[in-house]
Protein backbone atom coordinates (compact mmCIF):
# COMPACT_ATOMS: atom_id res chain seq x y z
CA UNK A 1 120.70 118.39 97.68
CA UNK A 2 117.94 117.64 94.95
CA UNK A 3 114.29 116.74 96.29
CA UNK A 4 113.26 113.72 95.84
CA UNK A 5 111.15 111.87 93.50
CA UNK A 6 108.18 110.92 95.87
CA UNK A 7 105.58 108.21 94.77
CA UNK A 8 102.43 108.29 96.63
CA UNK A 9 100.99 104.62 96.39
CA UNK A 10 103.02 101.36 97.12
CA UNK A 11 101.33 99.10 95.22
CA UNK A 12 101.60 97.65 91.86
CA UNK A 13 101.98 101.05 89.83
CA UNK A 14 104.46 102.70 92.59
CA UNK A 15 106.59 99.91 92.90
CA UNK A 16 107.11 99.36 89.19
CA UNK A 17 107.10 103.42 88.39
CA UNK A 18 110.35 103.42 91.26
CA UNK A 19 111.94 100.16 89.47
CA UNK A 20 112.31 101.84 86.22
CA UNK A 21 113.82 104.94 87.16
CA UNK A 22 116.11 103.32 88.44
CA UNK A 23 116.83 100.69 85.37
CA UNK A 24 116.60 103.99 83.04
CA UNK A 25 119.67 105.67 85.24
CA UNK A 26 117.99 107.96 87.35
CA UNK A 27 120.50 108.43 90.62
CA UNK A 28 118.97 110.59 92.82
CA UNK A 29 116.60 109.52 95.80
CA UNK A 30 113.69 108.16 95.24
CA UNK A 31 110.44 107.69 98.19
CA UNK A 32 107.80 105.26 97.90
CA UNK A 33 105.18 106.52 100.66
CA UNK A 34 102.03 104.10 101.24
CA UNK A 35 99.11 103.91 103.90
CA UNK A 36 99.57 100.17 104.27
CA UNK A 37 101.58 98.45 106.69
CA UNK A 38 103.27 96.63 103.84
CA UNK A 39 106.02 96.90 100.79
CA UNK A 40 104.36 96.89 97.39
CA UNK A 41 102.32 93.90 96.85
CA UNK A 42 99.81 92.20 94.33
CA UNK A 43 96.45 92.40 94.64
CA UNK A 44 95.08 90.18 92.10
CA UNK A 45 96.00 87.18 94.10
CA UNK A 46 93.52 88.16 96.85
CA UNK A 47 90.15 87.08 95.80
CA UNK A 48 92.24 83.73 94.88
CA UNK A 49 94.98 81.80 96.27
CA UNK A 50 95.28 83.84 99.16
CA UNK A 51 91.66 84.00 100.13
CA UNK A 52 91.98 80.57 100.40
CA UNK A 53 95.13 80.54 102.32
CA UNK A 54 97.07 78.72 99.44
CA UNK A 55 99.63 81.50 99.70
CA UNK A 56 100.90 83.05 102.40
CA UNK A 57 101.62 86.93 102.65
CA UNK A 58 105.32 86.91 102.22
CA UNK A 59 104.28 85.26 98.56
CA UNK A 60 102.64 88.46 97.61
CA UNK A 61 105.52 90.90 97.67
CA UNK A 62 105.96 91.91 94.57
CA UNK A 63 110.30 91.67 94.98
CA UNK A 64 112.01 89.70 97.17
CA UNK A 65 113.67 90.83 100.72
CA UNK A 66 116.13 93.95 100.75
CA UNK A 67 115.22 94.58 96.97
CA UNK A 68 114.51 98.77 97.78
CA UNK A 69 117.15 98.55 100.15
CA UNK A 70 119.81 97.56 97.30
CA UNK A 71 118.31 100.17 95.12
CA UNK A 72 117.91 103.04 97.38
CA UNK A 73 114.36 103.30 97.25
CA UNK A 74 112.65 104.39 100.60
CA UNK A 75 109.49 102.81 101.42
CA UNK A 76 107.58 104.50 103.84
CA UNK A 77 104.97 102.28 105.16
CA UNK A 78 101.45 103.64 107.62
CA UNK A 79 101.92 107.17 105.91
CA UNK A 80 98.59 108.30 104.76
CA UNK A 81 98.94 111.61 102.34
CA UNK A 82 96.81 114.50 103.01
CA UNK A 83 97.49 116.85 101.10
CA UNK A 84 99.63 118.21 98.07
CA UNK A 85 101.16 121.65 98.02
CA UNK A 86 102.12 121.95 94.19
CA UNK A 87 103.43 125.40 94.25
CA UNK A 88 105.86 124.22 97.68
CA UNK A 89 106.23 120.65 96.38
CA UNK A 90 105.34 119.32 99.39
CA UNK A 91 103.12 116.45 100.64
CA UNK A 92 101.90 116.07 103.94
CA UNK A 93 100.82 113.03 105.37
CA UNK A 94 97.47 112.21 108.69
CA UNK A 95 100.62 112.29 111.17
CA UNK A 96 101.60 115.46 110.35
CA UNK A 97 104.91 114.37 108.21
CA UNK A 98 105.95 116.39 105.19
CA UNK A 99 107.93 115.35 102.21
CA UNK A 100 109.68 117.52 99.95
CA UNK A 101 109.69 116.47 96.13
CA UNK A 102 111.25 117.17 92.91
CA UNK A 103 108.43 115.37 91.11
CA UNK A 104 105.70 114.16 91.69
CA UNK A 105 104.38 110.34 90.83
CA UNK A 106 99.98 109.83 92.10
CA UNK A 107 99.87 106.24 92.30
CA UNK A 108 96.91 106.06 94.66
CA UNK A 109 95.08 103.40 93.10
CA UNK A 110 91.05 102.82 93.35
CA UNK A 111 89.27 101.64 96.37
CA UNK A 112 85.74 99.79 96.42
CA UNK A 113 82.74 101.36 96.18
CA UNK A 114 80.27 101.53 99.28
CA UNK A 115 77.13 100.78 99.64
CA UNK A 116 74.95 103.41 101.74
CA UNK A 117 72.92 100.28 102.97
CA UNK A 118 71.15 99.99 106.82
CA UNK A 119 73.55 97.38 108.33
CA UNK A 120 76.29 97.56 105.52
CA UNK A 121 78.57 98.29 109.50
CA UNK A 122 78.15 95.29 111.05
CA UNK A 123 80.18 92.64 111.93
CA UNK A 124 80.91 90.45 109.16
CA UNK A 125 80.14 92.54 106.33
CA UNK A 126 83.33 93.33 104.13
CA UNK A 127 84.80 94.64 101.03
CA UNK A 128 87.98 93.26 99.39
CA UNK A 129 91.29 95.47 98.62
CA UNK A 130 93.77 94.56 101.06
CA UNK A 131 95.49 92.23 102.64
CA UNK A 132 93.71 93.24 106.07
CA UNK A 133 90.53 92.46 104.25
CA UNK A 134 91.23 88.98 103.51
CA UNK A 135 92.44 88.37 106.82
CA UNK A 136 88.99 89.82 108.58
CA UNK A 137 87.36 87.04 106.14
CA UNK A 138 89.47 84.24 107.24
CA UNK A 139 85.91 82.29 108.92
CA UNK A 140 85.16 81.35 104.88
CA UNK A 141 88.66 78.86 105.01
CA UNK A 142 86.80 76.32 107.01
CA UNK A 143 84.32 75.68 104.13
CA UNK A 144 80.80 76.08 106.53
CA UNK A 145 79.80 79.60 105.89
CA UNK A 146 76.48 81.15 104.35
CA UNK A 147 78.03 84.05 102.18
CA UNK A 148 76.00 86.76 100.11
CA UNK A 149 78.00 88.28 97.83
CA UNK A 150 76.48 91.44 96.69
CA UNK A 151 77.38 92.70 93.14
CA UNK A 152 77.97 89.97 90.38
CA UNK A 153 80.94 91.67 88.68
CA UNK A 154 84.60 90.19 87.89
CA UNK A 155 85.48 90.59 91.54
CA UNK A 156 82.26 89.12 93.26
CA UNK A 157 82.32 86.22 90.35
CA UNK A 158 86.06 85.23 91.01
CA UNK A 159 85.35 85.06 95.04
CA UNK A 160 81.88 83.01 94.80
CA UNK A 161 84.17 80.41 92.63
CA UNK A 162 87.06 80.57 95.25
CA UNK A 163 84.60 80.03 97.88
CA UNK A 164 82.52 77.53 96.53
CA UNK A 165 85.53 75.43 95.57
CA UNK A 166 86.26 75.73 99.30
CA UNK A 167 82.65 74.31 100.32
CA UNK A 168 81.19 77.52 101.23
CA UNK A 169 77.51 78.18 100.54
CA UNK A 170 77.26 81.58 98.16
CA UNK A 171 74.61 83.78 96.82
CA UNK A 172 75.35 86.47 94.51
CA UNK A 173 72.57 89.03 94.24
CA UNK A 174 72.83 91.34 91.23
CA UNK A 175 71.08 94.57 90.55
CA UNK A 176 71.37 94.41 86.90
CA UNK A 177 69.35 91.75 84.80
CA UNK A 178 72.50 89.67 84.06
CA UNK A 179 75.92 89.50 85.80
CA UNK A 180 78.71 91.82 84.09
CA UNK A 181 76.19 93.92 82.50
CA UNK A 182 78.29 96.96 82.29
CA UNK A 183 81.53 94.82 80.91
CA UNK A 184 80.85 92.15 78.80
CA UNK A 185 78.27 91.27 76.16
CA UNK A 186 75.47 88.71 76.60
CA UNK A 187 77.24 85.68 75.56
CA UNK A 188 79.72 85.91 77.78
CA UNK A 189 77.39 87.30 80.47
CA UNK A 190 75.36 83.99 80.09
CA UNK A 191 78.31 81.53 79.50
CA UNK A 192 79.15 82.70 83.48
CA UNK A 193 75.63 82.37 84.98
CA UNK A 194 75.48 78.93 83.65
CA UNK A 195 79.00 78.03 85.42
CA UNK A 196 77.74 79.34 88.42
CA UNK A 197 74.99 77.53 88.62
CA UNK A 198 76.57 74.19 87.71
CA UNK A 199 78.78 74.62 90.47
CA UNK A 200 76.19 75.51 92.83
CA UNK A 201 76.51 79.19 93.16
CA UNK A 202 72.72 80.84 94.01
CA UNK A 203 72.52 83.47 91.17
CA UNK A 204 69.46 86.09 91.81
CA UNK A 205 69.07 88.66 89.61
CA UNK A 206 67.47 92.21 89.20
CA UNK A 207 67.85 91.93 92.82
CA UNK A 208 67.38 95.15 94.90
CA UNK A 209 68.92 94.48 98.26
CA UNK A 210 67.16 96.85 100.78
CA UNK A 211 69.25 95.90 104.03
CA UNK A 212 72.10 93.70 106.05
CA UNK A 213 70.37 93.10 109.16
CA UNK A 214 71.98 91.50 112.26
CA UNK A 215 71.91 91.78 116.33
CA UNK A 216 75.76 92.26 117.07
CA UNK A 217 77.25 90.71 113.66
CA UNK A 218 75.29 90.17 110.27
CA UNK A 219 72.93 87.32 110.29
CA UNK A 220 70.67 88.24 107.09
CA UNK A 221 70.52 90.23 103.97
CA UNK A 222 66.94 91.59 103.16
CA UNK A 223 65.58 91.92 99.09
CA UNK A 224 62.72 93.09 98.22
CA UNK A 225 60.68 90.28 97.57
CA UNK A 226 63.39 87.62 100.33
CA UNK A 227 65.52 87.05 103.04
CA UNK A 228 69.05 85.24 102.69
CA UNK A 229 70.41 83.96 105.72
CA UNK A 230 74.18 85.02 105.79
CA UNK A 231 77.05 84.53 108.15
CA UNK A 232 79.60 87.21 105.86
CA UNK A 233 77.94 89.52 103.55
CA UNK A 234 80.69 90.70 100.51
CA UNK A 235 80.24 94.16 98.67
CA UNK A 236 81.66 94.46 95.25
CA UNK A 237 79.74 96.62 93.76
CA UNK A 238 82.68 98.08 91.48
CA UNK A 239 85.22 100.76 92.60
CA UNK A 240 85.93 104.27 92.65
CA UNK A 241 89.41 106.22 91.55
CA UNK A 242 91.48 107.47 94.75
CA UNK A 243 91.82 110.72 92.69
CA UNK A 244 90.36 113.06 96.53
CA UNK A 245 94.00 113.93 97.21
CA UNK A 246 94.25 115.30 93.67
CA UNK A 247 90.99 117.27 93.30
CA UNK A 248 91.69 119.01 96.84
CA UNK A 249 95.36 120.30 95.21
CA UNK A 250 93.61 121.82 92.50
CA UNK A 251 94.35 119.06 89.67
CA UNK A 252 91.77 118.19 87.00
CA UNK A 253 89.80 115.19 87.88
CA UNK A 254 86.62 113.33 86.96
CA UNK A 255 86.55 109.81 87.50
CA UNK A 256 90.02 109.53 87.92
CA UNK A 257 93.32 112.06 87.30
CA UNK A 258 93.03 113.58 84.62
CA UNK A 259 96.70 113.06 82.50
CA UNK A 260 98.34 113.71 79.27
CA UNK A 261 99.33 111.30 76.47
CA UNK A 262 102.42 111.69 78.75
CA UNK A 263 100.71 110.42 81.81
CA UNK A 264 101.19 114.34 82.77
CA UNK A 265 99.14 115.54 85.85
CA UNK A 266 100.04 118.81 86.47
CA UNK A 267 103.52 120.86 86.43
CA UNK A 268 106.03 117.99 87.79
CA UNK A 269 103.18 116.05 88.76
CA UNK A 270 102.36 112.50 87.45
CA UNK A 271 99.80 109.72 87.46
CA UNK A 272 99.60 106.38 86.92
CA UNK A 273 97.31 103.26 87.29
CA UNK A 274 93.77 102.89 88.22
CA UNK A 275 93.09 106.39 89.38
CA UNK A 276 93.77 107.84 85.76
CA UNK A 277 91.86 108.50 83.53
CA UNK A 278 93.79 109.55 79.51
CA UNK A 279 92.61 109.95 76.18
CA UNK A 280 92.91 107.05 73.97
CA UNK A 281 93.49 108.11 70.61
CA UNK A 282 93.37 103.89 69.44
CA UNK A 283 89.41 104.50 71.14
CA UNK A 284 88.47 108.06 70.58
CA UNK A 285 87.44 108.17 74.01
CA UNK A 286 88.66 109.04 77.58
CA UNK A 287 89.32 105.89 79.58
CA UNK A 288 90.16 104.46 82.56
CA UNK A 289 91.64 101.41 82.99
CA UNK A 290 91.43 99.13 86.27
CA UNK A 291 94.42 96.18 85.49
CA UNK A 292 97.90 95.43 86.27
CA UNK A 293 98.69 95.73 82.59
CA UNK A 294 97.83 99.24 82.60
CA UNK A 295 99.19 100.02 86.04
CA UNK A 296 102.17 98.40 84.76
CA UNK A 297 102.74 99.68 81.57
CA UNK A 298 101.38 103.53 82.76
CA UNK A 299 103.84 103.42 85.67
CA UNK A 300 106.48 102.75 83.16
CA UNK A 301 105.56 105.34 80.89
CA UNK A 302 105.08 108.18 83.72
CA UNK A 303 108.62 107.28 84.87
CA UNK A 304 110.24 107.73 81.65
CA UNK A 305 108.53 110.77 81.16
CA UNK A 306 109.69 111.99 84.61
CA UNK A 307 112.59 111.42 83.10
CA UNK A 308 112.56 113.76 79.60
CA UNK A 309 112.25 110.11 77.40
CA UNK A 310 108.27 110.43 77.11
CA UNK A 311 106.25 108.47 74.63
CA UNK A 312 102.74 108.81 73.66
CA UNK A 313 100.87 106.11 76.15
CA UNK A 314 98.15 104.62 74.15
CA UNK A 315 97.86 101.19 75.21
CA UNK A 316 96.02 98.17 74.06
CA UNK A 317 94.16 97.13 77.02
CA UNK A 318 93.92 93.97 78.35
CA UNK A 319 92.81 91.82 81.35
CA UNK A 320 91.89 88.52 82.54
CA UNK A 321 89.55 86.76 85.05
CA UNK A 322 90.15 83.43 86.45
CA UNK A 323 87.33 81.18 87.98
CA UNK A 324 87.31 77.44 88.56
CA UNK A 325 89.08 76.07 85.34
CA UNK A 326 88.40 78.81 83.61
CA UNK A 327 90.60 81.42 82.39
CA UNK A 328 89.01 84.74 80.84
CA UNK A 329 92.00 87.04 78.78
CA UNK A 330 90.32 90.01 77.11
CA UNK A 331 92.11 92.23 75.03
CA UNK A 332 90.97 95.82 73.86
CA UNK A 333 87.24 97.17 75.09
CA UNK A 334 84.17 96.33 73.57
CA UNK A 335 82.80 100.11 74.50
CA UNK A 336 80.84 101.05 71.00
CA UNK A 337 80.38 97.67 69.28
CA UNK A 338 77.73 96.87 67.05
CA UNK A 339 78.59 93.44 65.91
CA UNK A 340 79.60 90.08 67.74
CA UNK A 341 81.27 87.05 66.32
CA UNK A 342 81.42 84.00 67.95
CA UNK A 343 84.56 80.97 67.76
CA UNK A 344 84.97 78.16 69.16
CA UNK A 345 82.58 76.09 71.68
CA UNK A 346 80.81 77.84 74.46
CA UNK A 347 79.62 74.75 75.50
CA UNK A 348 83.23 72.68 76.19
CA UNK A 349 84.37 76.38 77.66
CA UNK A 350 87.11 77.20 74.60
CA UNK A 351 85.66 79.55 72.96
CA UNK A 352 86.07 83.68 71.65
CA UNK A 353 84.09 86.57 71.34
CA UNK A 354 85.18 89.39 69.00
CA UNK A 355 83.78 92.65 68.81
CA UNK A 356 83.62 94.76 65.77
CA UNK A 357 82.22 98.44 65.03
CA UNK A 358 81.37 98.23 61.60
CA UNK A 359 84.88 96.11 60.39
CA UNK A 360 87.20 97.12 63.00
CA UNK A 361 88.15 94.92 65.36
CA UNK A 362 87.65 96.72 69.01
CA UNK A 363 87.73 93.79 71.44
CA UNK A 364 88.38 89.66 72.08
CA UNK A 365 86.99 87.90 75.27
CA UNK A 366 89.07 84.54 75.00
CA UNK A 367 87.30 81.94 76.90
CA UNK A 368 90.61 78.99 77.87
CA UNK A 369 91.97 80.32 74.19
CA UNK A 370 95.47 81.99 74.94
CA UNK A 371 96.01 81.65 71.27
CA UNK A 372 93.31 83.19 70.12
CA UNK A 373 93.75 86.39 73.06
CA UNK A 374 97.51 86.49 71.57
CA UNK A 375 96.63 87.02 68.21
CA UNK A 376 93.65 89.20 69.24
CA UNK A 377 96.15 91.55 70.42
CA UNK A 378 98.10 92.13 67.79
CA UNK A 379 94.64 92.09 65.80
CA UNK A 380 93.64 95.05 67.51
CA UNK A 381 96.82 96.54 67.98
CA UNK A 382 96.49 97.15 63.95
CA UNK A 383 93.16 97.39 63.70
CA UNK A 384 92.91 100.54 66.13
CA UNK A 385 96.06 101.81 65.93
């Protein structure tokens, strides 16, 4: 009897990479093995509706009840992998399990990046990735709690607008001199602040936090120049590529798996979603890409490759961000731009940003413009290409 195909990952690339070998024909067995409790689910939901208990967990399954069951995919749940034996092709999971495979399909995602902070253990203070971690923040649903929210990137921005629409008090403290300093361009940077502000959100910036301090659970967060009472402290400070089990089997790595324009690991060993990192011939550059479109569309394309029917993956990125009424779609990456043009109307929040090196287009933030992110993606789709 063949090997499996083993995925190691259930979430949004593993379940899709397991759904299209089976819609491209593949027979054989297939073995979805994940260190959750849980079937594949979303994630993007969590800073949102289900942080605020709009949704409940059965709504974040991403297919419905006995779906792997009717197509013979395994789903092994509380399996953490260890280790990868290439040359046996053979995984081995923390309770001493080991899974034969044909190939091989590294979904393991990203996870948030720690802070090495005094305190950053206690009580109270959290990071935000899985469901468990929504459910140890449940105190924020009854609207009464003093929350710092370090880091004032796309995932600390969407959960100070979830929580301040639920009544909570929220600081953000930012290290950089304006939020989404790494991602987006000043413009947009500002066009946030000034959101947050309006809705009440306490924005400090440049902020260096020294310390989470607290007798038995936090209580403070400590700045250099203040202290912020807190009841839950919140570090998104970005996240790192799961791409450990990878390095340790001797697979190239450096911010991520390093893959092939076939999404090509190793020999019979794959890689999709946020811990990869590819060559993009549309940007000249080696990217990684932290979205569902990419873990998506890269879980598709590792599956068909698995398969013998590869296809150069050279996506156009895109993403979105939603907080309050507002709904951010960008397409592309403005990585290398050296000229801005603005559309629309920052101030009634319908507006677009594009980015251009020289007269290429690279990149569109589309500020409540689906239109304009629509055609911005076609846009770049020939103007990179």
């Amino acid at each position: 009897m063949t090997d499996p195909i083993v995925i190691v990952g259930a979430g949004q690339a593993g379940a899709k990479a397991a759904e299209t070998l089976r819609r491209l024909g593949f027979d054989g067995a297939i073995m979805i093995v994940g260190d959750e409790p849980h079937e594949p689910y979303q994630r993007p939901p969590l800073s949102k509706k289900y942080l605020s208990g709009e949704i409940e967990t059965a709504q974040l399954w991403l297919n419905g009840p006995g779906f792997y069951e009717s197509q013979r995919i395994e789903v092994v749940t509380g399996e953490r992998v260890v280790s990868i034996d290439p040359r046996a092709r053979r995984v081995e999971t923390a309770s001493n399990r080991a899974f034969s495979y044909s190939k091989l399909l590294l979904a393991t995602g990203s996870r948030p990046r720690a802070l090495p902070l005094p305190g950053s253990d206690l009580p109270g203070v959290h990071m935000l990735r899985s469901i468990s971690d929504v459910l140890a923040m449940e105190a924020v649903r009854g609207g009464s709690c003093r929350v710092v929210i370090i880091g004032g990137g796309y995932i600390g921005l969407e959960v100070a607008a979830m929580l301040r629409s639920m009544g909570n008090a929220v600081t953000i403290l930012e290290a950089q001199q304006r939020l989404l300093q790494r991602v987006a361009g000043p413009v947009l940077s500002g066009f946030f602040h000034e959101l947050h502000t309006r809705r009440g959100v306490d924005i400090r910036l440049s902020a260096s936090v020294r310390a989470i301090v607290g007798t038995g659970k936090v209580e403070q967060v400590e700045t250099a120049d203040t202290v912020i009472p807190a009841d839950l402290v919140l570090i998104a400070a970005g996240s790192i590529a799961n791409d450990d089990l990878a390095a340790a089997a001797g697979l190239s790595v450096g911010d991520g798996i390093l893959v092939d324009e076939t999404c090509r690991a190793a020999d019979d060993i794959y890689a999709a979603g946020d811990c990869t990192r590819f060559f993009s011939r549309r940007y000249g550059r080696s990217i990684r890409l932290e979205s569902v479109q990419n873990a998506t569309d890269q879980a598709r394309a590792a599956a068909a490759a698995m398969l013998g029917a590869w296809d150069i993956y050279d996506p156009v990125p895109w993403f979105w961000s939603d907080q309050y009424d507002v709904k951010l779609q960008i397409a592309g990456l403005n990585l290398g731009h050296d000229r801005t043009e603005v559309s629309g109307d920052t101030g009634i929040a319908s507006f677009a940003l594009s980015y251009f090196a020289g007269d290429r287009l690279l990149c569109v933030d589309a500020v409540n413009a689906p239109r304009e992110h629509m055609l911005a993606r076609r846009r770049i789709a020939t103007a990179t290409g």
